[in-house]
C-alpha atoms as a PDB file:
ATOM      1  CA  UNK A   1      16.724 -21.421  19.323  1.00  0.00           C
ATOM      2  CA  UNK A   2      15.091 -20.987  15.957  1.00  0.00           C
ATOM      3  CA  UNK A   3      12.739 -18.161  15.639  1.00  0.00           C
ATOM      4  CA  UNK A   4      11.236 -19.610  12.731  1.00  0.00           C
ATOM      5  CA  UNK A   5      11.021 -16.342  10.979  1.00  0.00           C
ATOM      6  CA  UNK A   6      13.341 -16.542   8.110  1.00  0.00           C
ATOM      7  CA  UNK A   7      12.214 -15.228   5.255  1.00  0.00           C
ATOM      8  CA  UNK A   8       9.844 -12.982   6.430  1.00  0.00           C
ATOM      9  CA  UNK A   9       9.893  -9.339   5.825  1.00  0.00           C
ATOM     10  CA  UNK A  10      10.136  -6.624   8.838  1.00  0.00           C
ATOM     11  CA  UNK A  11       9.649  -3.211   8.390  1.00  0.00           C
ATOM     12  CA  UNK A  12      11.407  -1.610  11.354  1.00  0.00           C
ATOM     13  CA  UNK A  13      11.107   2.529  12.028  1.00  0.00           C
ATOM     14  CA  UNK A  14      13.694   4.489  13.648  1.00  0.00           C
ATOM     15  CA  UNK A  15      16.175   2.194  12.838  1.00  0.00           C
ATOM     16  CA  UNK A  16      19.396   4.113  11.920  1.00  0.00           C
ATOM     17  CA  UNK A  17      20.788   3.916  15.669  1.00  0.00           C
ATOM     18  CA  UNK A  18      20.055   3.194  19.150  1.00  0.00           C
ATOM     19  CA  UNK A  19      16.683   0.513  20.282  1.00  0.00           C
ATOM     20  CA  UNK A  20      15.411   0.661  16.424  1.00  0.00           C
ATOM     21  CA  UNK A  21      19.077  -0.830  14.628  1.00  0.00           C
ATOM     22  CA  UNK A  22      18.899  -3.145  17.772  1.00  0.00           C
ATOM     23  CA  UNK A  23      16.221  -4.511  16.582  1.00  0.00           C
ATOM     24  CA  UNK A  24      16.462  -4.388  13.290  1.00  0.00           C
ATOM     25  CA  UNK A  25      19.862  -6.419  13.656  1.00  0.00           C
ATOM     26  CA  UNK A  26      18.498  -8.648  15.508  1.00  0.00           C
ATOM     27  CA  UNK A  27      16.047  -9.683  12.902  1.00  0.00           C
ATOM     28  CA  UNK A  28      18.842  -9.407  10.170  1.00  0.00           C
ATOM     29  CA  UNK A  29      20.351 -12.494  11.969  1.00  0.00           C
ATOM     30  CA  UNK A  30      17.654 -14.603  12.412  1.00  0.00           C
ATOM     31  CA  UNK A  31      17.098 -14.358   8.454  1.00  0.00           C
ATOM     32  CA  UNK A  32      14.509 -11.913   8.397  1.00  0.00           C
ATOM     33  CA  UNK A  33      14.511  -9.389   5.602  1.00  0.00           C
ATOM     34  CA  UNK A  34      14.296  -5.870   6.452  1.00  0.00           C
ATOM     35  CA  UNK A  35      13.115  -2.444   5.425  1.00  0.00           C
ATOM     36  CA  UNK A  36      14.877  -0.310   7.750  1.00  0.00           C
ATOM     37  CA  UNK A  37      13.287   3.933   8.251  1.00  0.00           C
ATOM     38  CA  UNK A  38      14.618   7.143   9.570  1.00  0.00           C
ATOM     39  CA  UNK A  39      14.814  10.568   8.553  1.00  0.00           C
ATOM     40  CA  UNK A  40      18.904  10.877   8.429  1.00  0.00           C
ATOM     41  CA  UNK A  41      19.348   9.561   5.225  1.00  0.00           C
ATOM     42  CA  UNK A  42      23.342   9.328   5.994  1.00  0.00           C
ATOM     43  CA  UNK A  43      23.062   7.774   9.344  1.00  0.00           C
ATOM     44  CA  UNK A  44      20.065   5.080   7.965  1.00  0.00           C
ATOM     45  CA  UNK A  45      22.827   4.214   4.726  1.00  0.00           C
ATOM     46  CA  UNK A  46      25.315   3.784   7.335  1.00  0.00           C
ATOM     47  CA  UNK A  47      23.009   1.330   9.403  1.00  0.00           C
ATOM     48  CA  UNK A  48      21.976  -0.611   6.501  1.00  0.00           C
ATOM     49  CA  UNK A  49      25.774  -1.057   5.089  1.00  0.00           C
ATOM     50  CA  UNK A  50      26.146  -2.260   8.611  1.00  0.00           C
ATOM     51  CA  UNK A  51      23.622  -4.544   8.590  1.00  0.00           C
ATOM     52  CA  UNK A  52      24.494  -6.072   5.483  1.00  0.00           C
ATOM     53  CA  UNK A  53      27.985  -6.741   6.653  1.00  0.00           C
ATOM     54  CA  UNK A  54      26.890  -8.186  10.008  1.00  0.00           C
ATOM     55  CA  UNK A  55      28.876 -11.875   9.890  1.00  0.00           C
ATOM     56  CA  UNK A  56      25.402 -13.066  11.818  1.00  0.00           C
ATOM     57  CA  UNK A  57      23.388 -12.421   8.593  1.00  0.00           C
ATOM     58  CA  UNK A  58      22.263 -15.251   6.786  1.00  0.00           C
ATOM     59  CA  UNK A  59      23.650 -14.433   2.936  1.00  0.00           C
ATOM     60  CA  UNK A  60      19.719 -14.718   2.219  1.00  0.00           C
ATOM     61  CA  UNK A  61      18.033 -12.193   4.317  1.00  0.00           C
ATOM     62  CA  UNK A  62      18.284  -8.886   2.429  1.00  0.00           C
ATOM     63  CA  UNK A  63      18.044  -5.305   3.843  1.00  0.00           C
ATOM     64  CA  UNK A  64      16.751  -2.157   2.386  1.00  0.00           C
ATOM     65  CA  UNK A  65      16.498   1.326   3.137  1.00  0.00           C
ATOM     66  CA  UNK A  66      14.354   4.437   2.571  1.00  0.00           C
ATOM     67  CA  UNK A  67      14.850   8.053   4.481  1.00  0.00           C
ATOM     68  CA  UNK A  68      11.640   9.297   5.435  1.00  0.00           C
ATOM     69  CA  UNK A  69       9.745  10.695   8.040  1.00  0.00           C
ATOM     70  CA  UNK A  70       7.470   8.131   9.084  1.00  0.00           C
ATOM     71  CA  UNK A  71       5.473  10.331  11.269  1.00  0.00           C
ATOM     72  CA  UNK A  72       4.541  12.343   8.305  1.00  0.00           C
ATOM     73  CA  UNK A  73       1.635  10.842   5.615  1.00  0.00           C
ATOM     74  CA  UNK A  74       4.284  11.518   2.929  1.00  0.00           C
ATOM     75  CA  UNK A  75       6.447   9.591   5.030  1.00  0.00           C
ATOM     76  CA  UNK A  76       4.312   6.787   5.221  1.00  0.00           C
ATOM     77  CA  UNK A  77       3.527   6.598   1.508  1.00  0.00           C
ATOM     78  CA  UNK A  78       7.329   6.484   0.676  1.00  0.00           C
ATOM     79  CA  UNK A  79       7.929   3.507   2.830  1.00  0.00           C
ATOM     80  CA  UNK A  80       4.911   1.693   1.598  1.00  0.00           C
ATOM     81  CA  UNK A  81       5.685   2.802  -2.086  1.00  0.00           C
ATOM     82  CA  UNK A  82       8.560   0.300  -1.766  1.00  0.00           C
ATOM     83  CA  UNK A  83       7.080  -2.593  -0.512  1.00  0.00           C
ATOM     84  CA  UNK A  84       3.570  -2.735   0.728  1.00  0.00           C
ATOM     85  CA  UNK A  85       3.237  -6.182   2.368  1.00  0.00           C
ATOM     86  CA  UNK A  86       4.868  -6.955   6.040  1.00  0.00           C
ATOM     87  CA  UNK A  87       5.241  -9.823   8.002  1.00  0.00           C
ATOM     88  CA  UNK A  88       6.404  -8.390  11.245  1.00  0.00           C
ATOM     89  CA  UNK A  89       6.312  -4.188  11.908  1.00  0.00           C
ATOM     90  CA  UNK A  90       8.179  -2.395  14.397  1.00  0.00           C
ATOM     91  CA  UNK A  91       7.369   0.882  15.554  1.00  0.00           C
ATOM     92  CA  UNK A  92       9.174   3.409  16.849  1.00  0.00           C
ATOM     93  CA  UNK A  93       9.595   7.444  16.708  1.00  0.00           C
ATOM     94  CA  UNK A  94      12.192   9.657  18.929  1.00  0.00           C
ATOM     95  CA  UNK A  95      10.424  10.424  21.847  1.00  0.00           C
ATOM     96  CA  UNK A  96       9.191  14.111  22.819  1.00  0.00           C
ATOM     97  CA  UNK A  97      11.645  16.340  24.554  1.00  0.00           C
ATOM     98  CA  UNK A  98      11.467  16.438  28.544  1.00  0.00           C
ATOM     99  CA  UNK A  99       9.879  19.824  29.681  1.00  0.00           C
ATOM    100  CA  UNK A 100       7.565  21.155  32.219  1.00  0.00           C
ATOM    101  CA  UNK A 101       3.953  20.602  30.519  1.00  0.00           C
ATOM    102  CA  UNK A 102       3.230  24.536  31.797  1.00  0.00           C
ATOM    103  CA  UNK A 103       5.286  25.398  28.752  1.00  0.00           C
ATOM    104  CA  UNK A 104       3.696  23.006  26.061  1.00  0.00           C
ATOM    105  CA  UNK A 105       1.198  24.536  23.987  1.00  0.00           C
ATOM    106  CA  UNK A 106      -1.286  22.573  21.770  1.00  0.00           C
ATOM    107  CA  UNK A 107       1.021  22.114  18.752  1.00  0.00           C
ATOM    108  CA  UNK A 108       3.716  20.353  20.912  1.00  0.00           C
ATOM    109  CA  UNK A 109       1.030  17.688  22.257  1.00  0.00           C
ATOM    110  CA  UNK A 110       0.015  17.481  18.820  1.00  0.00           C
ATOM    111  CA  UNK A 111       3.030  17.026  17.312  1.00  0.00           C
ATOM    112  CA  UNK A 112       3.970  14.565  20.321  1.00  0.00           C
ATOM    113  CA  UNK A 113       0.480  12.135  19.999  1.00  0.00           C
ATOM    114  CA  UNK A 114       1.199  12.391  15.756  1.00  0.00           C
ATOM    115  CA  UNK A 115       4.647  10.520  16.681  1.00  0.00           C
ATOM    116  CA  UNK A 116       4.201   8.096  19.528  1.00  0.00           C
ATOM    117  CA  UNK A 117       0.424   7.724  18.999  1.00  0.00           C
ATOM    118  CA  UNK A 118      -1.115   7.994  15.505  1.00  0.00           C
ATOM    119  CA  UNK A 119       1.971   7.146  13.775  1.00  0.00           C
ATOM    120  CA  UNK A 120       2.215   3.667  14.973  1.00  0.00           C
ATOM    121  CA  UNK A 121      -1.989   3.316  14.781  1.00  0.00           C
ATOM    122  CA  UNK A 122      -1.832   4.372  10.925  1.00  0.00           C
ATOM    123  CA  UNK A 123       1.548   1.315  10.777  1.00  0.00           C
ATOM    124  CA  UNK A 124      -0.889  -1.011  12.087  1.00  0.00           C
ATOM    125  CA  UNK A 125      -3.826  -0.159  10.121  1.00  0.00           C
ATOM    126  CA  UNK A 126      -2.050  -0.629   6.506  1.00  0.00           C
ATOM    127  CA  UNK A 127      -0.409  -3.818   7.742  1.00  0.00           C
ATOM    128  CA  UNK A 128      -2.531  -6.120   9.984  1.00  0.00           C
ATOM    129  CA  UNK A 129      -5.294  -7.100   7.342  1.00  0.00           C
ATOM    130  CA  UNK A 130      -2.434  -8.672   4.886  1.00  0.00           C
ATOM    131  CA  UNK A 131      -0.976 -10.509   8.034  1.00  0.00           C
ATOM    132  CA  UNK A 132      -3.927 -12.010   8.864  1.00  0.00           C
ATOM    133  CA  UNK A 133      -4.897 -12.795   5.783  1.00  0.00           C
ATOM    134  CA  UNK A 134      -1.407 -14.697   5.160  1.00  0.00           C
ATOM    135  CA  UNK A 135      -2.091 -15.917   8.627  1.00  0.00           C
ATOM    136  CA  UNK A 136       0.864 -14.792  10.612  1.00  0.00           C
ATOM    137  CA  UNK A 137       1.902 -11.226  12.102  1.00  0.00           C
ATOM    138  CA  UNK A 138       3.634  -9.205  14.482  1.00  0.00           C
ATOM    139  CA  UNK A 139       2.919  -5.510  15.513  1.00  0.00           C
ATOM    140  CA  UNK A 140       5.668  -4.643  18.303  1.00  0.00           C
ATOM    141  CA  UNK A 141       5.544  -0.870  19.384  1.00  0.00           C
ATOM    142  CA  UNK A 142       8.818   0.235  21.110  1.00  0.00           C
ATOM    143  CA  UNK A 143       6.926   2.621  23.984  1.00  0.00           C
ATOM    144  CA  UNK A 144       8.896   3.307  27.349  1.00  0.00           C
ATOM    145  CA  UNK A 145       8.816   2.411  30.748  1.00  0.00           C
ATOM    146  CA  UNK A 146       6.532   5.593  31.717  1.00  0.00           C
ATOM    147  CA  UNK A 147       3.768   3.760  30.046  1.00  0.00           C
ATOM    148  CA  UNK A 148       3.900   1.905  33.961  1.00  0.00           C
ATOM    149  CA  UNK A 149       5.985   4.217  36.143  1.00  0.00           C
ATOM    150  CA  UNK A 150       5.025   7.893  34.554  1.00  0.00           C
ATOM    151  CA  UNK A 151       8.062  10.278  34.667  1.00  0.00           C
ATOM    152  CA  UNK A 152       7.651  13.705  35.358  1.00  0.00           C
ATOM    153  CA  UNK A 153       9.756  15.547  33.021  1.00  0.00           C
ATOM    154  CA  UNK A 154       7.986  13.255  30.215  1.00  0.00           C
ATOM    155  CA  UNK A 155       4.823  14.309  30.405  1.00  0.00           C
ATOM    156  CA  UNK A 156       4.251  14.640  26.552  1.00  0.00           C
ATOM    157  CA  UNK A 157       5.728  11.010  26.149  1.00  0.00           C
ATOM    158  CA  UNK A 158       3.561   9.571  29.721  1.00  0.00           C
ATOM    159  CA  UNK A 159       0.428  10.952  27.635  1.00  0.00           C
ATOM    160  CA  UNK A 160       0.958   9.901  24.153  1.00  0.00           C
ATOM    161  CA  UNK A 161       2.146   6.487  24.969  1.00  0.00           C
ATOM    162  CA  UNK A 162      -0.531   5.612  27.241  1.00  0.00           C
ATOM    163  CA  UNK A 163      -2.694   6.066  24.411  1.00  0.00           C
ATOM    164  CA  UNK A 164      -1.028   4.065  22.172  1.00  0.00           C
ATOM    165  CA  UNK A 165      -1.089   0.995  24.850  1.00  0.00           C
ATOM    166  CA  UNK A 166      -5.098   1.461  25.300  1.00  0.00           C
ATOM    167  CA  UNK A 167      -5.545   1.387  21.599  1.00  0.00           C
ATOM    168  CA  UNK A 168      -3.227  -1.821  21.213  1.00  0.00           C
ATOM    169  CA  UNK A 169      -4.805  -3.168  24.547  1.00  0.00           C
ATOM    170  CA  UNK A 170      -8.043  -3.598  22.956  1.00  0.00           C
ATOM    171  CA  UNK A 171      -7.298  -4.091  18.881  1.00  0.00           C
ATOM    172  CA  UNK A 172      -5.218  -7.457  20.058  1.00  0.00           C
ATOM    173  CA  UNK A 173      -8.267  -8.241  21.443  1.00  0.00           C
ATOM    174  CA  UNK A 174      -9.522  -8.446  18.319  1.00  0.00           C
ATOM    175  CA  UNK A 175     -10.526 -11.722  15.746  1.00  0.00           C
ATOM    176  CA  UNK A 176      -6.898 -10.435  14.711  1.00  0.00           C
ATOM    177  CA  UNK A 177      -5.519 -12.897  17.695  1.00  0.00           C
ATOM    178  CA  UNK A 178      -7.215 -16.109  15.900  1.00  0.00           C
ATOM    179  CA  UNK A 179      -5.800 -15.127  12.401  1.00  0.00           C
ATOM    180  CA  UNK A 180      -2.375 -15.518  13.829  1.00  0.00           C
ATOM    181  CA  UNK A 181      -1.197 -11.604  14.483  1.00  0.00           C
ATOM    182  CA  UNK A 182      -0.088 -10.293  17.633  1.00  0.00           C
ATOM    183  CA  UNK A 183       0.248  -7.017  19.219  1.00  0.00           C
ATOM    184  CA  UNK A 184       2.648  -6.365  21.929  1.00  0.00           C
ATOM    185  CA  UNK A 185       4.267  -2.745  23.498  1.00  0.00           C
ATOM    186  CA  UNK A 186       8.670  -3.416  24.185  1.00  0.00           C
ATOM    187  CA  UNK A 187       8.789  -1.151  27.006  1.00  0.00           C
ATOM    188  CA  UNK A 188      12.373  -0.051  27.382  1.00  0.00           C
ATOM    189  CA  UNK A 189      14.097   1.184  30.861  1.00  0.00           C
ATOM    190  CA  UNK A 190      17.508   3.244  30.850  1.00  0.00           C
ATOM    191  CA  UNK A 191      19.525   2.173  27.395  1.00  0.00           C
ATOM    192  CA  UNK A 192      22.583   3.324  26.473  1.00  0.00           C
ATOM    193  CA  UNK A 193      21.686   4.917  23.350  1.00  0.00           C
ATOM    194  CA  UNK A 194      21.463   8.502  22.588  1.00  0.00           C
ATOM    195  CA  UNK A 195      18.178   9.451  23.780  1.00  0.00           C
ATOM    196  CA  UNK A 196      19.417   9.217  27.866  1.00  0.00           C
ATOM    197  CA  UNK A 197      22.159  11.118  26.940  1.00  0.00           C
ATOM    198  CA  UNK A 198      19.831  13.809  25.467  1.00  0.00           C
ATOM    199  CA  UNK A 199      18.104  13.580  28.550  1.00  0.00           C
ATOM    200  CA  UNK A 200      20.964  14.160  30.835  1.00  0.00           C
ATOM    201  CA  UNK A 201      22.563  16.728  28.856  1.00  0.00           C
ATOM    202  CA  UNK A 202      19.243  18.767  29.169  1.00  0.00           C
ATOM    203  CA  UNK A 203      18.845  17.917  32.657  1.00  0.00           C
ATOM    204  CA  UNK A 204      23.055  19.452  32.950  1.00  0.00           C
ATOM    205  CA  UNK A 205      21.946  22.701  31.634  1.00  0.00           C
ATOM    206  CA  UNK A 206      18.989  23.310  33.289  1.00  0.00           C
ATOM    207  CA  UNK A 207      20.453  22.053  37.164  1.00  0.00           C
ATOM    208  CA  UNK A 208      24.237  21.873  36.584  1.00  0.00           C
ATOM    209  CA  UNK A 209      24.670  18.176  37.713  1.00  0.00           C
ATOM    210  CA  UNK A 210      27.188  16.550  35.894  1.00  0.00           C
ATOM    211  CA  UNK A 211      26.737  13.456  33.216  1.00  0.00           C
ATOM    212  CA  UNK A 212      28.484  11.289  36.034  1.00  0.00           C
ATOM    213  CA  UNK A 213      26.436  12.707  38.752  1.00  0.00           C
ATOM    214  CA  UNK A 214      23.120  12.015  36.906  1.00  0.00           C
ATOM    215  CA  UNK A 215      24.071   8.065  35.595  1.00  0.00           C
ATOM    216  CA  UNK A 216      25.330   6.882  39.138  1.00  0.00           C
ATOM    217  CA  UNK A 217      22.198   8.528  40.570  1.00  0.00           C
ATOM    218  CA  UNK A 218      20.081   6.839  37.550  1.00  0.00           C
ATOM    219  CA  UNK A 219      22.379   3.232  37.628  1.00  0.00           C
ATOM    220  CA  UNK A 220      21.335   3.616  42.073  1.00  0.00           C
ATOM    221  CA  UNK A 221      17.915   2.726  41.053  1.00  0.00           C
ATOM    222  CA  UNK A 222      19.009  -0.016  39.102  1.00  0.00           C
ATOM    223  CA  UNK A 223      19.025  -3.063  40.647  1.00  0.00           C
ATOM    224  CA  UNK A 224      20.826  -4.365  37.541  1.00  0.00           C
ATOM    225  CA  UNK A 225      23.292  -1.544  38.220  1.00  0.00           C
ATOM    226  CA  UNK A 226      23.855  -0.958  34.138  1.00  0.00           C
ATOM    227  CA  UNK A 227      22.409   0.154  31.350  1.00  0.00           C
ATOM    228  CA  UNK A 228      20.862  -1.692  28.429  1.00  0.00           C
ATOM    229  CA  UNK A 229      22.047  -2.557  25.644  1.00  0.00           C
ATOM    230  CA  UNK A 230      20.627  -2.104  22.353  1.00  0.00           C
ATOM    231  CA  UNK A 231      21.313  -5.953  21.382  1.00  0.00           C
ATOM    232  CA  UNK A 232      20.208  -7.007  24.465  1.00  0.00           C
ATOM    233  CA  UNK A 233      16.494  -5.106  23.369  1.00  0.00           C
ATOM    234  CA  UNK A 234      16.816  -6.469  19.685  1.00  0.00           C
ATOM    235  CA  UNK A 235      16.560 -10.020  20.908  1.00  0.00           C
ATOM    236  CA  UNK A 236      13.814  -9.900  23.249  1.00  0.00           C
ATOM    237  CA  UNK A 237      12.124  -7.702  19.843  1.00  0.00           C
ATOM    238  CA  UNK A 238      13.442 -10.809  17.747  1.00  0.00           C
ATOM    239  CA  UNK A 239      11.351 -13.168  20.289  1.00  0.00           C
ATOM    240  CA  UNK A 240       8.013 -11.642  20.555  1.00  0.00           C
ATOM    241  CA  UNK A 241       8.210 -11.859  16.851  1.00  0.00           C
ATOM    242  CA  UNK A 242       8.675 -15.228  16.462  1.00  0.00           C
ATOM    243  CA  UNK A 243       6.577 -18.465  16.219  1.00  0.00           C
ATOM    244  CA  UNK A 244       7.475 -18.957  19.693  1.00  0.00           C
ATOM    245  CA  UNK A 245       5.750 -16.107  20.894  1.00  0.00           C
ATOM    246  CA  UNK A 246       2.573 -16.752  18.890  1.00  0.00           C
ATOM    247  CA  UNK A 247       0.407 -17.085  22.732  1.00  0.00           C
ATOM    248  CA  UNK A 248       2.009 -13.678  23.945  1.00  0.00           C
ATOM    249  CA  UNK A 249      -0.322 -10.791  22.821  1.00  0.00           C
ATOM    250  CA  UNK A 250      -1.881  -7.415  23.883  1.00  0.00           C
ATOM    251  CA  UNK A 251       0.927  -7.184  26.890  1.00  0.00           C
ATOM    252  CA  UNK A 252       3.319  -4.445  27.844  1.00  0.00           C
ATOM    253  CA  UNK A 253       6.667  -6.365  28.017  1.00  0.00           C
ATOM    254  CA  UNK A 254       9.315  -4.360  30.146  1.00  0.00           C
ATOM    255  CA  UNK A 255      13.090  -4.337  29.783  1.00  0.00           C
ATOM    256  CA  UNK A 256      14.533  -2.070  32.254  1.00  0.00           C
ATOM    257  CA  UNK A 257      16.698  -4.181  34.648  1.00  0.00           C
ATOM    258  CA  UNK A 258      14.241  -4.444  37.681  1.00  0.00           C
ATOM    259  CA  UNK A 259      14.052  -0.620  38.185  1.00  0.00           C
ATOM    260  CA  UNK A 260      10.215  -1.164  38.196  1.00  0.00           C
ATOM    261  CA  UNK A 261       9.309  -1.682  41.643  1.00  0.00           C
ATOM    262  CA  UNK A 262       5.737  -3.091  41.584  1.00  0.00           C
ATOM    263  CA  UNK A 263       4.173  -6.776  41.701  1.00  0.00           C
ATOM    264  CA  UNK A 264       1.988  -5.847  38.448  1.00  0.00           C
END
């Protein structure tokens, strides 16, 4: 299927590993250039030479880079020092460490709702006029599955998230929808990428229970028994950006392999 999105420009955050260069390589192949943004400058030049060697690239979609925190204004104003216009925007920050919220004082919710909350509001405020004004655009925030099913440990991420999804719920809402832009959450499940293993290293030293012990007891409530991949999240990114998914907007889209047990 063409996406009919070559050409276009992406900007896509958090993109030197994991959900983020999923979805940034997805793009890649469908044509789309790319501004790809992390904070490890070494790891993001190492995604970008990979991206530009990806066979699946079309010779004419390029790919660029800058290290920056994109959670911090200074961040921000790097990124959009480079190029300021962008057809489609992806947005994504490392998620809070799990904890018991007993322990988290104001600057850690803070620092948590700057990340997975404002960060991706201020995204969408310096992009969405231009899109609509050039008539097409795509906002897709990667969230997490908590935003339905909240997870206890995760408290700082169940809270700031949340927010994120009312605030999208109601801008896509918005004369935004008639101008051609859309707003969508990717809600990812369990992925293989280095976040879960954060997670279950943390949850090792705090109980003892082994790696092993934690993923067969995570892949049990699975009813896809796996993992997901991070191409697997990049292409259903690469849809909801596309001129196919131009009627989809305002929704919470989740990827995690049926583990979600409600109708709704």
């Amino acid at each position: 299927m063409n996406l009919g999105i070559d050409g276009k420009w992406a900007l896509v955050c958090g993109a030197s590993k994991g959900l983020g260069f999923g979805c940034a390589q997805a793009l890649v192949r469908e044509g789309v250039n790319v501004l790809i943004v992390a904070r490890g400058a070494k790891a993001l030049q190492a995604a970008a030479e990979k991206l530009i060697a990806d066979n699946g690239r079309p010779a004419s979609a390029s790919v660029q880079f800058v290290a920056a925190d994109i959670t911090a204004e200074e961040g921000r104003a790097a990124v959009f020092a480079v190029r300021q216009d962008f057809d489609i925007v992806v947005t994504n920050a490392g998620g809070p460490p799990p904890g018991d919220f007993r322990d988290w004082d104001r600057d850690a919710w803070i620092k948590a709702v700057d990340a997975n909350m404002l960060t991706p509001i201020e995204l969408i405020k310096a992009t969405v006029d231009g899109m609509a004004a050039r008539g097409f655009g795509r906002i897709v925030n990667i969230t997490s599955s908590s935003v339905k099913a909240p997870i206890d440990i995760l408290g700082l991420s169940n809270g700031a998230r949340s927010g994120l999804t009312g605030f999208v719920a109601g801008v896509a809402r918005t004369p935004l929808a008639a101008q051609g832009v859309t707003l969508n959450n990717l809600l990812p499940g369990v992925f293989d990428t280095d976040r879960i293993k954060t997670m279950m290293q943390a949850t090792l030293q705090k109980t003892g229970q082994s790696l092993q012990a934690q993923a067969d007891a995570r892949l049990a409530k699975i009813p896809a028994r796996r993992f997901g991949t991070p191409d697997e999240f990049g292409a259903i990114c690469a849809f909801l950006c596309s001129v196919h998914a131009a009627y989809i907007t305002g929704q919470n889209v989740l990827a995690d392999g049926g583990a979600y047990p409600g109708t709704f």
